[in-house]
Structures are given as C-alpha cells and as structure tokens.
C-alpha atoms as a PDB file:
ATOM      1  CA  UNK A   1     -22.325 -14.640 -12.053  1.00  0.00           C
ATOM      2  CA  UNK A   2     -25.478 -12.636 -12.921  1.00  0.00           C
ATOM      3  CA  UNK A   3     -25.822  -9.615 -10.884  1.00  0.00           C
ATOM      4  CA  UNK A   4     -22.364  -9.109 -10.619  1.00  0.00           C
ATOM      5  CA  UNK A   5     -20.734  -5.513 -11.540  1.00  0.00           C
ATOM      6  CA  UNK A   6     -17.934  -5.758 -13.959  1.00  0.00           C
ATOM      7  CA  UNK A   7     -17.115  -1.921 -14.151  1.00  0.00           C
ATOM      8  CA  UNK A   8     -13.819  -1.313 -12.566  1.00  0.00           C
ATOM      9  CA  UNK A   9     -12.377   2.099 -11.847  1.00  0.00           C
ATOM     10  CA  UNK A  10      -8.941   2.969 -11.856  1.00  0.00           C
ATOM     11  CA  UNK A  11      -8.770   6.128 -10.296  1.00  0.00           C
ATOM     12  CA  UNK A  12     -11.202   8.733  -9.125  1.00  0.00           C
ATOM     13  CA  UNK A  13     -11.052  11.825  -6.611  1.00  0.00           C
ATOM     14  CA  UNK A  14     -11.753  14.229  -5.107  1.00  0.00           C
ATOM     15  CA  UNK A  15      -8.865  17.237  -4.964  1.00  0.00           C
ATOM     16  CA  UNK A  16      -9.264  19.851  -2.922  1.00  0.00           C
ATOM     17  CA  UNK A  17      -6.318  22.723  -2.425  1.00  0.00           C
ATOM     18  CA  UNK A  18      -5.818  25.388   0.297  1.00  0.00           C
ATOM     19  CA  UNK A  19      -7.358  23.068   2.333  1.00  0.00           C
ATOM     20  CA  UNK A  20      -9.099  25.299   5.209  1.00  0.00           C
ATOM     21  CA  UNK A  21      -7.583  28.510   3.335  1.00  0.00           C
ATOM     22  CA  UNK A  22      -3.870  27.215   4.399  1.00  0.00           C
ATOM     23  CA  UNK A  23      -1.592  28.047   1.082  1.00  0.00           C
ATOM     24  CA  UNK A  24      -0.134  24.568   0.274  1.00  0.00           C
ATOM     25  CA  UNK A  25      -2.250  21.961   2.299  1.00  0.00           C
ATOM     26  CA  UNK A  26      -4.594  19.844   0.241  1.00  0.00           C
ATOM     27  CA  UNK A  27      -6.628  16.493   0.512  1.00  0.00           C
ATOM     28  CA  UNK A  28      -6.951  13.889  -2.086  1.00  0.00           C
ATOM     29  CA  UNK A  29      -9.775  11.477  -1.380  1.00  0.00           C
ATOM     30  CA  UNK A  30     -10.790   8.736  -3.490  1.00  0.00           C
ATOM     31  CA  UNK A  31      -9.063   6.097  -5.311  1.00  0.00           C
ATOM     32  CA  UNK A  32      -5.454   7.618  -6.427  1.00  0.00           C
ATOM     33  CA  UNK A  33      -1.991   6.823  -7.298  1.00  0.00           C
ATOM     34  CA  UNK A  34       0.129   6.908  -4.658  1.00  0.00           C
ATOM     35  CA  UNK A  35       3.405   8.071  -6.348  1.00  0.00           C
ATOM     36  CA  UNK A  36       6.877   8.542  -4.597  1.00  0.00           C
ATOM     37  CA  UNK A  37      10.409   9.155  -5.566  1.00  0.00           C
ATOM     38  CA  UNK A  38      11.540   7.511  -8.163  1.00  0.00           C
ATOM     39  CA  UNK A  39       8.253   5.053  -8.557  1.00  0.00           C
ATOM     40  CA  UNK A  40      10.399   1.952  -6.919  1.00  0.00           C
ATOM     41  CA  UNK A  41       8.023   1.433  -4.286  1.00  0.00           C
ATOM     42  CA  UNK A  42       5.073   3.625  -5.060  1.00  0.00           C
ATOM     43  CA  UNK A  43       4.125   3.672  -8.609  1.00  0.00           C
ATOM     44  CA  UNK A  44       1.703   4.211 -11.682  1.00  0.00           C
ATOM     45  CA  UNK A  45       2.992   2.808 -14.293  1.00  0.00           C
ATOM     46  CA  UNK A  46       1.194  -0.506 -15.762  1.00  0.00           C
ATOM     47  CA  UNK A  47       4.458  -2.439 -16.703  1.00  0.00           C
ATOM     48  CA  UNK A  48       5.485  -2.571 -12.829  1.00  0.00           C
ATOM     49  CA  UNK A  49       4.565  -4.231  -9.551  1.00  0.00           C
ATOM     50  CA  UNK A  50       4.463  -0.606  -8.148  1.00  0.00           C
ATOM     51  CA  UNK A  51       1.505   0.123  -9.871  1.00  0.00           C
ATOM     52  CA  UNK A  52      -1.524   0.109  -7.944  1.00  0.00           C
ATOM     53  CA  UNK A  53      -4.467   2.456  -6.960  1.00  0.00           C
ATOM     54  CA  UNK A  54      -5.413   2.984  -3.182  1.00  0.00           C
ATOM     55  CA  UNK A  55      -8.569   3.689  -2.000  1.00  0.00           C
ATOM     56  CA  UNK A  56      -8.064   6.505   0.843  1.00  0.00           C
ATOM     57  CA  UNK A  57      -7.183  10.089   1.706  1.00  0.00           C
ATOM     58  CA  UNK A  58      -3.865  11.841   1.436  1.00  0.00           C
ATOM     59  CA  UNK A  59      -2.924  15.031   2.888  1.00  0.00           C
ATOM     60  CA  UNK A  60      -0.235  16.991   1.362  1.00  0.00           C
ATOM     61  CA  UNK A  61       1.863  20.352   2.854  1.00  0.00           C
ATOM     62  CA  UNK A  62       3.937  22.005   0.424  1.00  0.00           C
ATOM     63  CA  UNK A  63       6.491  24.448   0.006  1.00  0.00           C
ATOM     64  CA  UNK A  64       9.498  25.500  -1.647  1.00  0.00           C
ATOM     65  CA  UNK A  65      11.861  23.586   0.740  1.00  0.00           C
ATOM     66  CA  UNK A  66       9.767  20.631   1.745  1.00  0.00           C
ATOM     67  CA  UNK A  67       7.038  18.366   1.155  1.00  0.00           C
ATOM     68  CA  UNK A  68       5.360  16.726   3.470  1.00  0.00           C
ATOM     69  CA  UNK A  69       2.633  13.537   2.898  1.00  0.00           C
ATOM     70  CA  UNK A  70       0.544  11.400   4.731  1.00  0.00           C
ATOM     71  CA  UNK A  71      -1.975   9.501   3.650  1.00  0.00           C
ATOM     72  CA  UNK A  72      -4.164   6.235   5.045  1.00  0.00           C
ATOM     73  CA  UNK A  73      -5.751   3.771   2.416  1.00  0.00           C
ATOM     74  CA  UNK A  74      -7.621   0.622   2.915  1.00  0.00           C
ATOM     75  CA  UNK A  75      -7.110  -2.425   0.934  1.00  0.00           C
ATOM     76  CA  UNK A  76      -9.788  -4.766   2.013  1.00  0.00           C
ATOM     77  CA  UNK A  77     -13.148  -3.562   3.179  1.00  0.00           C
ATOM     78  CA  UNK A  78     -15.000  -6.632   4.651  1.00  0.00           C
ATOM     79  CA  UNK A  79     -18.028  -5.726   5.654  1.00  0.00           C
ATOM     80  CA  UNK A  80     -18.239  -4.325   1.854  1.00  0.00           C
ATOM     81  CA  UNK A  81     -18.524  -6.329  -0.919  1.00  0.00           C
ATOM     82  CA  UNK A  82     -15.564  -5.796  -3.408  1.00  0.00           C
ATOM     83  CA  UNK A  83     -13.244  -7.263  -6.182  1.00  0.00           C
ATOM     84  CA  UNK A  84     -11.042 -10.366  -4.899  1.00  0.00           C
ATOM     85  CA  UNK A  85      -7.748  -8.853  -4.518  1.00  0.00           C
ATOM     86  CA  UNK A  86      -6.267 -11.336  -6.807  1.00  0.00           C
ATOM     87  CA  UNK A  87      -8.367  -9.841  -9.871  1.00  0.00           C
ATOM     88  CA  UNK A  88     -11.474 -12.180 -10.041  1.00  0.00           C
ATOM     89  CA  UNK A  89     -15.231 -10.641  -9.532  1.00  0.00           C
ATOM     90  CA  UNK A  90     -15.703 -13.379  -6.447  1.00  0.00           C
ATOM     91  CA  UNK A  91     -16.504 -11.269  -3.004  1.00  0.00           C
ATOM     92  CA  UNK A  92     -13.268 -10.175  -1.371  1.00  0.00           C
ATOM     93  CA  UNK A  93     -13.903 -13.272   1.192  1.00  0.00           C
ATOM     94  CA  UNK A  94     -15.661 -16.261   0.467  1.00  0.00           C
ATOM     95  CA  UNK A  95     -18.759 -17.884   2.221  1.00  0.00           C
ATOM     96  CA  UNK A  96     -18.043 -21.871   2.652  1.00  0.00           C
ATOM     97  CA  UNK A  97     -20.622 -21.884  -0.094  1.00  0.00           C
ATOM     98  CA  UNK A  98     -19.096 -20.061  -2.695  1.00  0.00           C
ATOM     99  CA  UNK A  99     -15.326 -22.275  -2.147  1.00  0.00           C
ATOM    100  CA  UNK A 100     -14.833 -24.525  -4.664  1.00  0.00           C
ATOM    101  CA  UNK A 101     -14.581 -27.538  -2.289  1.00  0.00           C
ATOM    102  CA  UNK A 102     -17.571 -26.244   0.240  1.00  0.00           C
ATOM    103  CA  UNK A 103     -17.152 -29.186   2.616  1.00  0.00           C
ATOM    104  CA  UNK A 104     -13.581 -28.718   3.500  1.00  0.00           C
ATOM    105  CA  UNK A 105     -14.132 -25.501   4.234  1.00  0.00           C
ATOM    106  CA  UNK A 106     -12.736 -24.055   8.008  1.00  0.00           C
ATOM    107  CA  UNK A 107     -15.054 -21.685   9.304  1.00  0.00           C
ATOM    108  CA  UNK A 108     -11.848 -19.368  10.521  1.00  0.00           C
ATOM    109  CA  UNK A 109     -10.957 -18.375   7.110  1.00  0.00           C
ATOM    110  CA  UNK A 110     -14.284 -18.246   5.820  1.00  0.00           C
ATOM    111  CA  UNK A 111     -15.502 -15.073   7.619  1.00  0.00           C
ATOM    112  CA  UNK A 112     -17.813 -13.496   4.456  1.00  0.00           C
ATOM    113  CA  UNK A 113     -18.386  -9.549   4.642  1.00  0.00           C
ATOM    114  CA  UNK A 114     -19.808  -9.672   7.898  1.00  0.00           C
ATOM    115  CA  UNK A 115     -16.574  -9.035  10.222  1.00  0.00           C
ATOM    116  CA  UNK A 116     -16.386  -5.420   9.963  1.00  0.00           C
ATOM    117  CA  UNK A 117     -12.847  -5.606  11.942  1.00  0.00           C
ATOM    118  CA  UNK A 118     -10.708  -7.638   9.599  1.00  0.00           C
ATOM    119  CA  UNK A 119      -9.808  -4.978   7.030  1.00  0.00           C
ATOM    120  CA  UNK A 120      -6.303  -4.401   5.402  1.00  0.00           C
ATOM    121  CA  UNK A 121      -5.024  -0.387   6.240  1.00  0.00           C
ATOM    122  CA  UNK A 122      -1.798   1.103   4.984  1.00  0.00           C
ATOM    123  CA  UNK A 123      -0.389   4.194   6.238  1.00  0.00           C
ATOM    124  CA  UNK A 124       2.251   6.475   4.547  1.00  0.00           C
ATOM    125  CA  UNK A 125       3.659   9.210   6.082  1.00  0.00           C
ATOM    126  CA  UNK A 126       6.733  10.579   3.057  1.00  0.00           C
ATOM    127  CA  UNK A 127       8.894  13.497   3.463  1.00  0.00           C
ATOM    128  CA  UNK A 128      10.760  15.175   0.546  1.00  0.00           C
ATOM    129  CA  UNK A 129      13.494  18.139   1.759  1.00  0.00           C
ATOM    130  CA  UNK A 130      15.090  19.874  -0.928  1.00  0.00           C
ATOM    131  CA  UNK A 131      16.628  22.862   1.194  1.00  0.00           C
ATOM    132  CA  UNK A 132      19.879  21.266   0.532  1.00  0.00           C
ATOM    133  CA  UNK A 133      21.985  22.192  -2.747  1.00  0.00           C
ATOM    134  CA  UNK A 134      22.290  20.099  -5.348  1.00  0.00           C
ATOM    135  CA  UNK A 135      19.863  17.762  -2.897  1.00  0.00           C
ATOM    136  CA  UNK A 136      17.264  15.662  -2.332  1.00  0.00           C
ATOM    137  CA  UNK A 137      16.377  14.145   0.605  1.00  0.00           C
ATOM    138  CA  UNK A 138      13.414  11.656   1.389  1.00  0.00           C
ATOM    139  CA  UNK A 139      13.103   9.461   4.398  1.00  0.00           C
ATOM    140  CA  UNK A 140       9.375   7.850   4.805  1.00  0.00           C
ATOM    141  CA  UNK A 141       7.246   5.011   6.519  1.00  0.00           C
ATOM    142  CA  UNK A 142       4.566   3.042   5.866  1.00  0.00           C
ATOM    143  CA  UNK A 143       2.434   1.225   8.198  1.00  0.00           C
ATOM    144  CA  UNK A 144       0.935  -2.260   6.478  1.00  0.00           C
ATOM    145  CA  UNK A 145      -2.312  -3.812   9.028  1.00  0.00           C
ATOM    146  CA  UNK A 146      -3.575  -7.093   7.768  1.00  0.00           C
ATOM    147  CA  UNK A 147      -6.628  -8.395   9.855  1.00  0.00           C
ATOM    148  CA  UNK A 148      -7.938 -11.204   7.765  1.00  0.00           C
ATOM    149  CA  UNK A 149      -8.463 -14.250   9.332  1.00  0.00           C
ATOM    150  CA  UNK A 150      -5.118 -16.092   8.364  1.00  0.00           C
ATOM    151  CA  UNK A 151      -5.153 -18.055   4.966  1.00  0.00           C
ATOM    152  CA  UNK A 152      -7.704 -16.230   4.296  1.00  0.00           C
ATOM    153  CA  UNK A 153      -6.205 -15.573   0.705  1.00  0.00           C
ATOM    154  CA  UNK A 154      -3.546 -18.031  -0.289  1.00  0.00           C
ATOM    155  CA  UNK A 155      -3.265 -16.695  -3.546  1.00  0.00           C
ATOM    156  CA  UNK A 156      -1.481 -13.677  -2.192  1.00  0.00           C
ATOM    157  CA  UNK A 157       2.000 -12.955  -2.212  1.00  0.00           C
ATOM    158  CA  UNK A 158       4.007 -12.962   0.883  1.00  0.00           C
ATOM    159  CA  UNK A 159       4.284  -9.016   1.622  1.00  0.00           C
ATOM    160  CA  UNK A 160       0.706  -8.760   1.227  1.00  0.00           C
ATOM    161  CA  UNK A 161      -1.108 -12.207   2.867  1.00  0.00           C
ATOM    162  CA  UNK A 162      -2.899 -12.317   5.327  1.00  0.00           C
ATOM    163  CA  UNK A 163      -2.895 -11.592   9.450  1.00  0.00           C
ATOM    164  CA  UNK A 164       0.124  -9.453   9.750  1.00  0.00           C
ATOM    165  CA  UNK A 165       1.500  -6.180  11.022  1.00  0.00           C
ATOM    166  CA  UNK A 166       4.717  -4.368   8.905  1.00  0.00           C
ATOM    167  CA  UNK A 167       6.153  -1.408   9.472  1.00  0.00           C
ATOM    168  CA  UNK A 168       8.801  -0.355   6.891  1.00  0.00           C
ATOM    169  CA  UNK A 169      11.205   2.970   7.044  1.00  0.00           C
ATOM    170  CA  UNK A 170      13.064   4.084   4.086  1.00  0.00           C
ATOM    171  CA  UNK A 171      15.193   7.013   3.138  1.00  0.00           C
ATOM    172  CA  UNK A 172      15.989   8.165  -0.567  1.00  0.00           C
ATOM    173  CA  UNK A 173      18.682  10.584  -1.166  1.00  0.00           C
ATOM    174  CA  UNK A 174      19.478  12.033  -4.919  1.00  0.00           C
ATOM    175  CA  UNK A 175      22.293  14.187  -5.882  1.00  0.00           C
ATOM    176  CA  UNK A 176      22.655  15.932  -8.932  1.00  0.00           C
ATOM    177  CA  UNK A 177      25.934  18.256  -9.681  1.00  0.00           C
ATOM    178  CA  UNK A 178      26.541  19.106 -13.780  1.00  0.00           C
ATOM    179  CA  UNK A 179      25.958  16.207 -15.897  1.00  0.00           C
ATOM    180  CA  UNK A 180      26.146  13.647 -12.898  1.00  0.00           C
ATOM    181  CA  UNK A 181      23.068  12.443 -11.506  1.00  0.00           C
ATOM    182  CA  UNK A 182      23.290   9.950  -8.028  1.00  0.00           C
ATOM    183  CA  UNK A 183      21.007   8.474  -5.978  1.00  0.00           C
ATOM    184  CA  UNK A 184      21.191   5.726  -3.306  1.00  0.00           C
ATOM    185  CA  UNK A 185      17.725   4.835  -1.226  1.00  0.00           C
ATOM    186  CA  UNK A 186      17.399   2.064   1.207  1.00  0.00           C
ATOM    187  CA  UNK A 187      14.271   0.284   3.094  1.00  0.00           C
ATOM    188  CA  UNK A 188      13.745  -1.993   6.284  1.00  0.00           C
ATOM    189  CA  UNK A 189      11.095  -3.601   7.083  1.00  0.00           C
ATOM    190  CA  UNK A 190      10.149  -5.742  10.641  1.00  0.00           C
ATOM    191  CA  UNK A 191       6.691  -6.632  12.349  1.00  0.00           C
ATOM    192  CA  UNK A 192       4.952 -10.065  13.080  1.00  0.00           C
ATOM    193  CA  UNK A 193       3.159 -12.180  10.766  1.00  0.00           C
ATOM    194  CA  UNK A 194       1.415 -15.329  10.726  1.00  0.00           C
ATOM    195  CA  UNK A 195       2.858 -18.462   8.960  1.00  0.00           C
ATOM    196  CA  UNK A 196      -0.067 -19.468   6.336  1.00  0.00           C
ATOM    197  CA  UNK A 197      -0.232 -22.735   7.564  1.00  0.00           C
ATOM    198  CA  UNK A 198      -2.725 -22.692  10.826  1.00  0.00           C
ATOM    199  CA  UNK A 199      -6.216 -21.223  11.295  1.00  0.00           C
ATOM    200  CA  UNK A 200      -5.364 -19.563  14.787  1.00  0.00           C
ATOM    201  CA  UNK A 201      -4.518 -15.918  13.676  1.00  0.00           C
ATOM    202  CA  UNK A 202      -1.898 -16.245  15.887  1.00  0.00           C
ATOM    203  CA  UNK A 203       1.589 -14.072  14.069  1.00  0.00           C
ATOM    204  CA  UNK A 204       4.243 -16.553  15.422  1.00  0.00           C
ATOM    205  CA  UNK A 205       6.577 -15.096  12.310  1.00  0.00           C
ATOM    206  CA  UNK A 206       8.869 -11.982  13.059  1.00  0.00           C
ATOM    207  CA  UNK A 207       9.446  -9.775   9.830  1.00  0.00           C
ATOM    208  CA  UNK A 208      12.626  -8.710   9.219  1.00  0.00           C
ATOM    209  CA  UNK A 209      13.307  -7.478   5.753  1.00  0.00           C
ATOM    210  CA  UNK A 210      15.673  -4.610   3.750  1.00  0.00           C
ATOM    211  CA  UNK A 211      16.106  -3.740   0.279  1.00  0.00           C
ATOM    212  CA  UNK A 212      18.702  -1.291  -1.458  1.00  0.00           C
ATOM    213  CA  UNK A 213      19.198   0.165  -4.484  1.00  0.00           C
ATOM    214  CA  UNK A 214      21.604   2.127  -6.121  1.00  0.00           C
ATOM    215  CA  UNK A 215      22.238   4.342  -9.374  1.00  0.00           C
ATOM    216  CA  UNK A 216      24.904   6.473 -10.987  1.00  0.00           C
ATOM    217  CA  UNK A 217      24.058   8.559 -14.477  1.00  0.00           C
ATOM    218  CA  UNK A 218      25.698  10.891 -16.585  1.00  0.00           C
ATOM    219  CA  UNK A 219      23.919  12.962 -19.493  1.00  0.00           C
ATOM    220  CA  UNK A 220      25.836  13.791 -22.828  1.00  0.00           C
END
C-alpha cells in the first residue's frame, strides 16, 4: 500500500557497560538477539525457529563465577503501528476495514492501534553458574503476557496466539571432563490461555507443557 515503510531492521542497540560505574553490569536496549545456552530456546541463527529479535532492554551482571540476565521485551505494541507478526506490512491489528471480509468482522478482535493495554511482554530472567568444576549450570524463566483481544491473530502458532499468560522454568546443566562433553536441560511450562474459538477473552485453557533434551559427545 502506498505510504507504507518496507525497511525492516534486524537488530539495533544501544550497549552500554559499567553501567552506573559497577564493573560487570551493563544494559542492552534496542532490538537484540536474545541468545542462551545452547541456542535451543533462544537463538540467532536464520535456519531455526529460535531465531528472532526482541525489541526491549536486558540487563546483564557478570563475573567469573556467574552470570546473571534479565531482560523485558515487547512483542506487540498496539497503540503503535508495526509489522503483522506473521511477516506481512498490514498494521499489527486490523480495522474491520482493512479485513478481507469487512462485514463479518467482530468488533472484539478488531481493536486497531488504539488499545494501548493489549500488548504482548516477555520477561527473561537466565542464570549461568560456572563455580562448579568441570560445570555448567543454568536454570531460567520466562514470563510470556499476551493481551490481544482473543483471535485476534489466527495465523499464529499455538505458543504464541493470542490472550494468554505462560510462565515457563527451565534448567540446563553441561558437563565436560577430557574428551566427553554432556549436557541434559529440561523446561515446563503452565499458565491459562484462551481457546481461539470465542470472542470473550475469557482463558478457560490451563497450560501445561515440558520439553527435554538430551546430548552425549566425544571429540577425537
């Protein structure tokens, strides 16, 4: 559509270090990878489903034994206009005017970028202890918030639709000893979530979710 920007960023930041002269605090702020262990769940590579950018600041505290990161991104601005999150250059939610079929079009989903309260937020709060030997340790969680008005983009993907609250904790462990390499890292997820199907916002779904993964490896 005329008028429309077509320019697309991938990442850009600000990075600033010894935040408030404290050796080992610093602030990212802009759009950033968000990268964490071993890129399963937080990612930048383009081949994956990990890899996104978030808009947002992270905070990070490091030292020789630990490293500590939290950071809060938003993934839907609505009372800003912005990229669809499905990858088209329509407004992030559409007027009844701009749907394809305008006059079936329910008012409840149809909230434009007006509703300054129905924006997506992720928090991330990731821990990484390596006073062990031979050790790595790194238990997180991550907040999801989705306000939007429920079905308010079908096209999503179930851990990302609309009109939901998740909360996922994790932990990652790695141990390396000579050639042998092991790591083991496990996630669970539970919150409330509505079903897609209504226009009542109302999460009548409970969330309960885990994933695990596992690896051994050995270097010649």
């Amino acid at each position: 559509r005329p008028g429309q920007c077509r320019l697309g960023i991938r990442a850009g930041y600000a990075l600033i270090r010894n935040l408030a002269g404290v050796e080992g605090l610093s602030a990212k702020v802009g759009r950033q990878y968000v990268v964490f262990g071993n890129q399963r769940l937080f990612g930048h590579f383009d081949w994956a489903n990990t890899g996104y950018s978030h808009d947002g600041v992270m905070l990070s505290y490091t030292r020789p034994e630990f490293d500590v990161k939290v950071g809060w991104f938003r993934h839907s601005e609505t009372d800003l206009g912005q990229a669809h999150p499905g990858g088209s250059l329509t407004p992030n939610l559409l007027t009844c005017q701009d749907m394809p079929s305008p006059s079936s079009c329910n008012p409840a989903v149809a909230q434009h970028a007006s509703d300054a309260g129905s924006d997506v937020d992720m928090v991330v709060f990731y821990n990484q202890i390596r006073s062990l030997p031979r050790l790595v340790v790194e238990p997180y969680y991550v907040l999801y918030s989705n306000r939007l008005p429920e079905r308010a983009n079908p096209g999503q993907y179930l851990p990302k639709s609309a009109s939901q609250l998740r909360h996922m904790v994790g932990l990652r462990v790695e141990l390396r000893g000579g050639n042998w390499d092991f790591g083991q890292e496990a996630a669970y997820q539970f919150g409330r979530m509505a079903d897609g199907f209504n226009f009542d916002n109302q999460r009548n779904l409970r969330i309960t979710a885990w994933a695990s993964g596992t690896w051994l490896g050995h270097t010649w």
